[in-house]
Protein backbone atom coordinates (compact mmCIF):
# COMPACT_ATOMS: atom_id res chain seq x y z
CA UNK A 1 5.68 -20.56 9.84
CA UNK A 2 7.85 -23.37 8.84
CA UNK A 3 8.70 -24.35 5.10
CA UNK A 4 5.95 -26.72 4.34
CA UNK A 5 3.62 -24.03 5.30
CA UNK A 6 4.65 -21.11 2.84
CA UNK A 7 2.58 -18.09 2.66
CA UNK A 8 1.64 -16.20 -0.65
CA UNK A 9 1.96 -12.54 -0.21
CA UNK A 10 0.19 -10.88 -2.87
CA UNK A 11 0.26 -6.67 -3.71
CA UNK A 12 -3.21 -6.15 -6.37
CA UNK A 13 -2.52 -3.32 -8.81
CA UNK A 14 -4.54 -2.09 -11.73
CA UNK A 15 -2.14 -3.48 -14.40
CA UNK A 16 -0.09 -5.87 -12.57
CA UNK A 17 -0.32 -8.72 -9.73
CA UNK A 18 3.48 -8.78 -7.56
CA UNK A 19 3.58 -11.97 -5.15
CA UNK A 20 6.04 -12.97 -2.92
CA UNK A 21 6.50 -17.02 -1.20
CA UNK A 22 7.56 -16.97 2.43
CA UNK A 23 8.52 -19.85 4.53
CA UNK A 24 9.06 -17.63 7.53
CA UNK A 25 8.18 -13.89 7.96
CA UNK A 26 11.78 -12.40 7.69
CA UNK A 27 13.52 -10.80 4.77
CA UNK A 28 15.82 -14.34 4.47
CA UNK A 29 12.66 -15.93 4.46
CA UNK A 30 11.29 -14.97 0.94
CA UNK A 31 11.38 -18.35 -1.54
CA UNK A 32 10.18 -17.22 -4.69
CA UNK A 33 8.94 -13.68 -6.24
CA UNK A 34 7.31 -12.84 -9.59
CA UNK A 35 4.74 -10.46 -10.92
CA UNK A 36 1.76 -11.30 -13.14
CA UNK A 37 -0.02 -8.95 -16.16
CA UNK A 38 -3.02 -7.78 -16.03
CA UNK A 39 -5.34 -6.44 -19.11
CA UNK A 40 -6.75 -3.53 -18.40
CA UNK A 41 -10.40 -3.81 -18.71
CA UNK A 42 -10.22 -6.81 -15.21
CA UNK A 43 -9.41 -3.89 -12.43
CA UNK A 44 -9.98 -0.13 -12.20
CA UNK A 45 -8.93 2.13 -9.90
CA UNK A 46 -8.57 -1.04 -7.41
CA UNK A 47 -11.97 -2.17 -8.29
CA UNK A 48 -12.80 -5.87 -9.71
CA UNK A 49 -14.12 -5.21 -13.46
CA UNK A 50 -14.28 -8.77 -14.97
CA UNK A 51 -14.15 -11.16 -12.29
CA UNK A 52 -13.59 -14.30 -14.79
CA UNK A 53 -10.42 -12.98 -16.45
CA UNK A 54 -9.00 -12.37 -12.94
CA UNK A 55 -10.47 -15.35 -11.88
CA UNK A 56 -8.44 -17.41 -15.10
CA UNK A 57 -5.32 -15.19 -13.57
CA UNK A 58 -5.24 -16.45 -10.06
CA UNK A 59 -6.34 -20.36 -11.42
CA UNK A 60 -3.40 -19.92 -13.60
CA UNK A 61 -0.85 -18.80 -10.40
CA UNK A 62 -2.53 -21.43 -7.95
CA UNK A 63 -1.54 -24.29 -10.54
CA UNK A 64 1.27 -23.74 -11.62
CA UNK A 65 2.94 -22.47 -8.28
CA UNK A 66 1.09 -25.09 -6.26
CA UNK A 67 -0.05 -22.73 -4.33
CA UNK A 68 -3.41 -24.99 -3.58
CA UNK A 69 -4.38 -24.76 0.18
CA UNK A 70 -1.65 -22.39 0.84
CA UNK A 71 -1.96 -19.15 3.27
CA UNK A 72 -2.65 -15.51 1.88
CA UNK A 73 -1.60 -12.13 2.84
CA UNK A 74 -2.28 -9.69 0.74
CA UNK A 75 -2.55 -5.73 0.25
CA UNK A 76 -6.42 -4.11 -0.56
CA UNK A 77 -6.02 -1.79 -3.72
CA UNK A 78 -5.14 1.17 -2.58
CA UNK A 79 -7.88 4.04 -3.96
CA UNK A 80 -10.36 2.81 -1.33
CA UNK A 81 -8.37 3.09 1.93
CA UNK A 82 -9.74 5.89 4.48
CA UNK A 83 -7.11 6.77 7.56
CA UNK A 84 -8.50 9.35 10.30
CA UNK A 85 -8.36 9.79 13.53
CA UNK A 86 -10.88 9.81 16.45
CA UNK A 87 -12.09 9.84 19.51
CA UNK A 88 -13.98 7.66 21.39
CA UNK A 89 -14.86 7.18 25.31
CA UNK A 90 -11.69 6.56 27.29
CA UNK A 91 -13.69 4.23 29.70
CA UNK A 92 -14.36 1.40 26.86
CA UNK A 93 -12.62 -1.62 26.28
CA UNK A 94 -11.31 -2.37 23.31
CA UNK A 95 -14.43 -4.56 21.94
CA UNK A 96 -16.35 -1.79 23.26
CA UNK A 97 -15.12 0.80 21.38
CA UNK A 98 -15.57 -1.52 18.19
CA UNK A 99 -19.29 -1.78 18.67
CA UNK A 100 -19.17 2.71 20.14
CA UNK A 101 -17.43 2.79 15.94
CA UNK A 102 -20.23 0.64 14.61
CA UNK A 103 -22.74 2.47 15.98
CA UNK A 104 -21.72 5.68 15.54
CA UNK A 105 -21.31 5.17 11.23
CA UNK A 106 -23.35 7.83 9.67
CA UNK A 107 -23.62 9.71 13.10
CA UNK A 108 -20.72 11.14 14.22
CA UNK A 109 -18.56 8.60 12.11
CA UNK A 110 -18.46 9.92 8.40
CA UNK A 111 -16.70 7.56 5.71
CA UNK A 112 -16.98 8.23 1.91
CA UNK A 113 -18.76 4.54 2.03
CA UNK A 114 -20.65 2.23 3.26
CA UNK A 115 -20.25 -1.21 4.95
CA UNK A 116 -16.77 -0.65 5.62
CA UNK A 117 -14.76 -3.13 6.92
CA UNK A 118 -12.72 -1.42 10.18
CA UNK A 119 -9.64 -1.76 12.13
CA UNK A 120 -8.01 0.60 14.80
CA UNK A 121 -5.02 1.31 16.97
CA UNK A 122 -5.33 3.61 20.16
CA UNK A 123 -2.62 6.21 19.82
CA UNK A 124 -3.65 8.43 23.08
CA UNK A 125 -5.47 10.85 24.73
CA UNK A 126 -7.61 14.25 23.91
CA UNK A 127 -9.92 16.38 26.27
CA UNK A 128 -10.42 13.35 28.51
CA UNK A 129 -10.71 10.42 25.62
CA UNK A 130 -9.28 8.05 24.01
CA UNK A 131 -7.51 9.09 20.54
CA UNK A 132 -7.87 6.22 18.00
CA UNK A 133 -6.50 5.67 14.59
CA UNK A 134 -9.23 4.01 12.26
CA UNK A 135 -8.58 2.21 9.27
CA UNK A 136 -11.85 1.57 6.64
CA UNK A 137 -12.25 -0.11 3.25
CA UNK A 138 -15.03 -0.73 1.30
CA UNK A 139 -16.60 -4.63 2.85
CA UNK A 140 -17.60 -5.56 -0.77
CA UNK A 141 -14.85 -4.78 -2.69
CA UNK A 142 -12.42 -6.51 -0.20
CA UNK A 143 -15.14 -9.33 -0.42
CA UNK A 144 -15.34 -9.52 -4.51
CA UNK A 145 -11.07 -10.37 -4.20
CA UNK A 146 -11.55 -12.70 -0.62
CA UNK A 147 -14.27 -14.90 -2.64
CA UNK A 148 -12.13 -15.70 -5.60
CA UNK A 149 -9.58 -16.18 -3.56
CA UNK A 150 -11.38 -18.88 -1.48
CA UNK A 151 -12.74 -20.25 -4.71
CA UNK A 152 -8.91 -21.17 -6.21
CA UNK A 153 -8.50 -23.02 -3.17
CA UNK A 154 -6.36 -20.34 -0.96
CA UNK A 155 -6.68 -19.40 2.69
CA UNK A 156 -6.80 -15.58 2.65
CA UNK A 157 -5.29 -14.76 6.15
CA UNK A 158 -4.37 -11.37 6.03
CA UNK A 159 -5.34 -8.07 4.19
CA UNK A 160 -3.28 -5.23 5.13
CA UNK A 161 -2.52 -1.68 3.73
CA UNK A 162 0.33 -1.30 1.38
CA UNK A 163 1.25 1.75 3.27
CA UNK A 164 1.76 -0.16 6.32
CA UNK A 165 3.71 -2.87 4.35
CA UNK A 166 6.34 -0.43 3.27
CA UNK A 167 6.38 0.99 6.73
CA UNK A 168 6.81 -2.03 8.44
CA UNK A 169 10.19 -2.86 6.08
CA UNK A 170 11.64 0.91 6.81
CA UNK A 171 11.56 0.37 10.52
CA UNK A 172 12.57 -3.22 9.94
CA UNK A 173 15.53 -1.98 8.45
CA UNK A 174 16.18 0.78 11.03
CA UNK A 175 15.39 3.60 9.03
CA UNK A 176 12.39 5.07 11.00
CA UNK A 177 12.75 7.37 13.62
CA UNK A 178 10.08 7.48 16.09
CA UNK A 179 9.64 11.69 16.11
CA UNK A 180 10.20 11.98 12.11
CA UNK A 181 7.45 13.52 9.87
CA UNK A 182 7.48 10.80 7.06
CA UNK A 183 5.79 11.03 3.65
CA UNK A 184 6.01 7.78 2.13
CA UNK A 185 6.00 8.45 -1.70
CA UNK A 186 4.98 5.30 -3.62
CA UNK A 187 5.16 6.62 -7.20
CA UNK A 188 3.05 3.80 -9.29
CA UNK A 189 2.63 3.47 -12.96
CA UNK A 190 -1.16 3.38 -12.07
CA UNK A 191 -1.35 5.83 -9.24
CA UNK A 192 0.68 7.26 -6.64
CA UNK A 193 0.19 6.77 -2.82
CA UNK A 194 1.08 9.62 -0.48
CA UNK A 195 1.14 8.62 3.64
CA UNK A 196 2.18 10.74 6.25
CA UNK A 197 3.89 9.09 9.18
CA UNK A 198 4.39 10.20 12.98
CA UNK A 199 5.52 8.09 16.02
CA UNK A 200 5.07 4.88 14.20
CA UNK A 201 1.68 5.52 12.68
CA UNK A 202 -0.08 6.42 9.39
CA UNK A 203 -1.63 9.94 10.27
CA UNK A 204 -2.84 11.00 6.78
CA UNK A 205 -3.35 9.26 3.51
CA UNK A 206 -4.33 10.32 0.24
CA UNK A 207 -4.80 8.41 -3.60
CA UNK A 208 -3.68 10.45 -6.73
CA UNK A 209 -4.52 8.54 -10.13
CA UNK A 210 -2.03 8.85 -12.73
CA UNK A 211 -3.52 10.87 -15.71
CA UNK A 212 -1.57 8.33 -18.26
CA UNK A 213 -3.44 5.93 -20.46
CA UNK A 214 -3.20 2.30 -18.47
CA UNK A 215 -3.34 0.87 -22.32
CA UNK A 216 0.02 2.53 -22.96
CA UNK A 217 1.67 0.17 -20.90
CA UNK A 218 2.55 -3.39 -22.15
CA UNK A 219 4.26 -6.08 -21.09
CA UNK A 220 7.64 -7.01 -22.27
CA UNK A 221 8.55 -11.04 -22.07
CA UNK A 222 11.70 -10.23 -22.04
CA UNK A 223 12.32 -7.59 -19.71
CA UNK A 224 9.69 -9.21 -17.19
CA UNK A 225 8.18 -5.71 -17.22
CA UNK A 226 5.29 -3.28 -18.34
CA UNK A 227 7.04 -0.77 -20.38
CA UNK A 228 5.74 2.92 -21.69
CA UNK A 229 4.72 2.93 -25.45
CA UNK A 230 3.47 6.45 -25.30
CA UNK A 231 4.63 9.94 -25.79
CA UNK A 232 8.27 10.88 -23.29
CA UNK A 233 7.22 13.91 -22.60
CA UNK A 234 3.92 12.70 -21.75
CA UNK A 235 5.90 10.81 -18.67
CA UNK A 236 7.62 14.10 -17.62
CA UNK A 237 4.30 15.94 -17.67
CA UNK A 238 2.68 13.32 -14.57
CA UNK A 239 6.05 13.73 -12.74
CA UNK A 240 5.84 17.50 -12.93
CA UNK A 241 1.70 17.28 -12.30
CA UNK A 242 2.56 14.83 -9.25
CA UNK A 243 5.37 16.95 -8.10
CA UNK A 244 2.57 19.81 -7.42
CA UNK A 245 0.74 16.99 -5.63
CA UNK A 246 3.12 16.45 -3.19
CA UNK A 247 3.58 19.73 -2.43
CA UNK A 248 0.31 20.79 -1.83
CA UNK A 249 0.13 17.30 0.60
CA UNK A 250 2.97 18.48 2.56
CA UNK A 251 1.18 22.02 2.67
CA UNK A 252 -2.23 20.46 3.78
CA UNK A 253 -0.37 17.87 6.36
CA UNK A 254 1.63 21.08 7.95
CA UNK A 255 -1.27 23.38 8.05
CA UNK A 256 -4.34 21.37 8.54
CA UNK A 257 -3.38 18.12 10.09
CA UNK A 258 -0.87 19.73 12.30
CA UNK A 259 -2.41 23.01 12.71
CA UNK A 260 1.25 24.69 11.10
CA UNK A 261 3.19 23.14 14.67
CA UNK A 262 4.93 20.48 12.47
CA UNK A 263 6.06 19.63 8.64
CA UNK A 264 7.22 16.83 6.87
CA UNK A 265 11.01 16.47 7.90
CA UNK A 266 11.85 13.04 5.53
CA UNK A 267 10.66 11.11 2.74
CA UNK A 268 10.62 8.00 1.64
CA UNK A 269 10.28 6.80 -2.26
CA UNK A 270 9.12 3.22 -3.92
CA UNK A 271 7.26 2.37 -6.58
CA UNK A 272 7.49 0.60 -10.03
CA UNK A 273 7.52 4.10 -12.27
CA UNK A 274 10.42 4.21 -14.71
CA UNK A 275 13.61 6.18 -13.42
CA UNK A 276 13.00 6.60 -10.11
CA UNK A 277 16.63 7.51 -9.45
CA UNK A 278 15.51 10.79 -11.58
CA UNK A 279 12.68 11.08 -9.36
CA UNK A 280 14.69 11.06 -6.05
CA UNK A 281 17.10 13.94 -7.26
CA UNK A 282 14.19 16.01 -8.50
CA UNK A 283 11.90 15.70 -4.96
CA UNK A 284 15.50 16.10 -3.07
CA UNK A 285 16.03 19.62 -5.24
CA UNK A 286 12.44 20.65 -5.09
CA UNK A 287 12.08 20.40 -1.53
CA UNK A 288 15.58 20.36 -0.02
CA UNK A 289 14.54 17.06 2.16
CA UNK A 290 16.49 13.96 2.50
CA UNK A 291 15.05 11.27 0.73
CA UNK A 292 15.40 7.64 1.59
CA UNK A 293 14.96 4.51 -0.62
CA UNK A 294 15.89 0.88 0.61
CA UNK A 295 17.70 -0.65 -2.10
CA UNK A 296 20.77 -0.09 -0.05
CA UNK A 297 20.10 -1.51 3.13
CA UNK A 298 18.76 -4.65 1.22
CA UNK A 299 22.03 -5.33 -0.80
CA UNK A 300 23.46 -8.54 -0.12
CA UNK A 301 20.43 -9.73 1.62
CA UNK A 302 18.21 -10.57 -1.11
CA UNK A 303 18.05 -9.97 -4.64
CA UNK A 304 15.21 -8.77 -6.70
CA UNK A 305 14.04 -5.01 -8.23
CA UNK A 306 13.24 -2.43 -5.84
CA UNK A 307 9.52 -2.25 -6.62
CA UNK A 308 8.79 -5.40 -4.53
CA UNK A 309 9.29 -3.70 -1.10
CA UNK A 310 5.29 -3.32 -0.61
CA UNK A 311 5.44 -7.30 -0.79
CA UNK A 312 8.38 -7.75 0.95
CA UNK A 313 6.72 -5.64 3.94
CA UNK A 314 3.94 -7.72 3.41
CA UNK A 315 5.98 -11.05 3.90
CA UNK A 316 7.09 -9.85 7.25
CA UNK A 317 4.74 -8.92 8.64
CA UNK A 318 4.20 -11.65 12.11
């Protein structure tokens, strides 16, 4: 990718729109970074309420970032993403076994929707087949975001998970460890996103709504931020209530996904809530686990607030 063809790499949240401009996908390669408001009757729960105001948003971005004709990468909302593994027939080819997956939705294939729109990576071998990872989303609710963005004028190129994003900057940075148990943490003002990680790959995922009233964030001009205008302790009550969460995750990964052989051995923490520092201290004290953030590794190499690694991953990805 060379500078006069940057990329936009865009993360969609309920509240808020994060981009990223790449002229090549590396971490020295990001241009420009910024983050967009969102009111919050246009998305819910990652699904496109009033496609005219977010429409109006994007029209607004396109202009005055001249991002006309440009490339797009960007992360599906979150609340729809299904992660499971399978097995197929070790004899097929890799097209095969796309059509053996089509086929077999509704059989032996069960997603909590229809018309998904898949993706898999063969991981190994069970009882004489192939083990696959499949990925799903929702076709018309990736479709409702791909349209609009066609209709501004920008080349949607990539969609990706923003699991995977974050992911893909931890091992970047040499932080992953290829026989780790990994729960990625990303604690959201909107929701938080708990993945499980083994050798390299997303084994588990799961979506947790925040109980907070979206309304009781705003936007601060001057702070380039949403900020909480509700009660304190009703912030400390969701970081107690998510707390449980991730508990009974690391419970359900140990004892269910990996039949009570394994457990999460490392975690790693993002996200745009406010004081995540507090955060870190409380999951390292609760569960006596090291926790990893990347601020540190990205010192000196580029500087903008630690709730832009989901883009960041997103801007490297090749």
């Amino acid at each position: 990718m060379n500078g006069l063809n940057k990329q936009v790499n865009l993360i969609i949240k309920d509240r808020v729109l994060r981009y990223m401009v790449s002229k090549q996908p590396s971490v020295e390669g990001i241009v420009d970074y910024g983050e967009v408001f969102l009111d919050a009757d246009i998305i819910e729960d990652g699904k496109l309420i009033n496609r005219e105001a977010f429409l109006k948003v994007l029209e607004t971005l396109v202009k005055e970032n001249k991002w006309k004709g440009k490339r797009l990468a960007f992360c599906v909302p979150d609340s729809f993403v299904t992660i499971r593994e399978q097995l197929v027939p070790k004899e097929l080819t890799k097209e095969e076994m796309r059509s053996y997956i089509n086929m077999e939705l509704e059989e032996s294939i069960r997603l909590p929707f229809s018309n998904p729109v898949i993706d898999f990576v063969i991981v190994g071998e069970e009882n004489n087949q192939s083990k696959i990872l499949l990925f799903a989303y929702p076709k018309d609710r990736m479709a409702d975001f791909v349209q609009l963005f066609d209709k501004v004028g920008m080349k949607p190129v990539v969609a990706d998970l923003s699991a995977l994003s974050i992911y893909r900057l931890y091992s970047h940075l040499d932080l992953s460890s290829q026989n780790e148990h990994l729960l990625s943490i990303q604690w959201g003002k909107d929701a938080n996103v708990l993945t499980a990680f083994n050798f390299n790959k997303p084994i588990f995922t799961r979506y947790i709504k925040s109980s907070l009233n979206k309304s009781d964030w705003r936007w601060s001009e001057d702070e380039s931020d949403i900020y909480w205008v509700g009660e304190a302790d009703e912030l400390e009550q969701v970081r107690n209530e998510q707390l449980v969460t991730i508990e009974r995750f690391m419970d359900f990964y140990q004892y269910s996904v990996m039949d009570g052989n394994h457990q999460i051995t490392k975690m790693l923490l993002s996200g745009d809530f406010p004081n995540l520092p507090l955060i870190k201290k409380e999951i390292e004290e609760r569960y006596n686990l090291p926790v990893e953030t990347m601020e540190k590794q990205l010192s000196g190499k580029i500087d903008f607030p630690s709730k832009y690694v989901d883009v960041l991953g997103l801007a490297i990805k090749k």
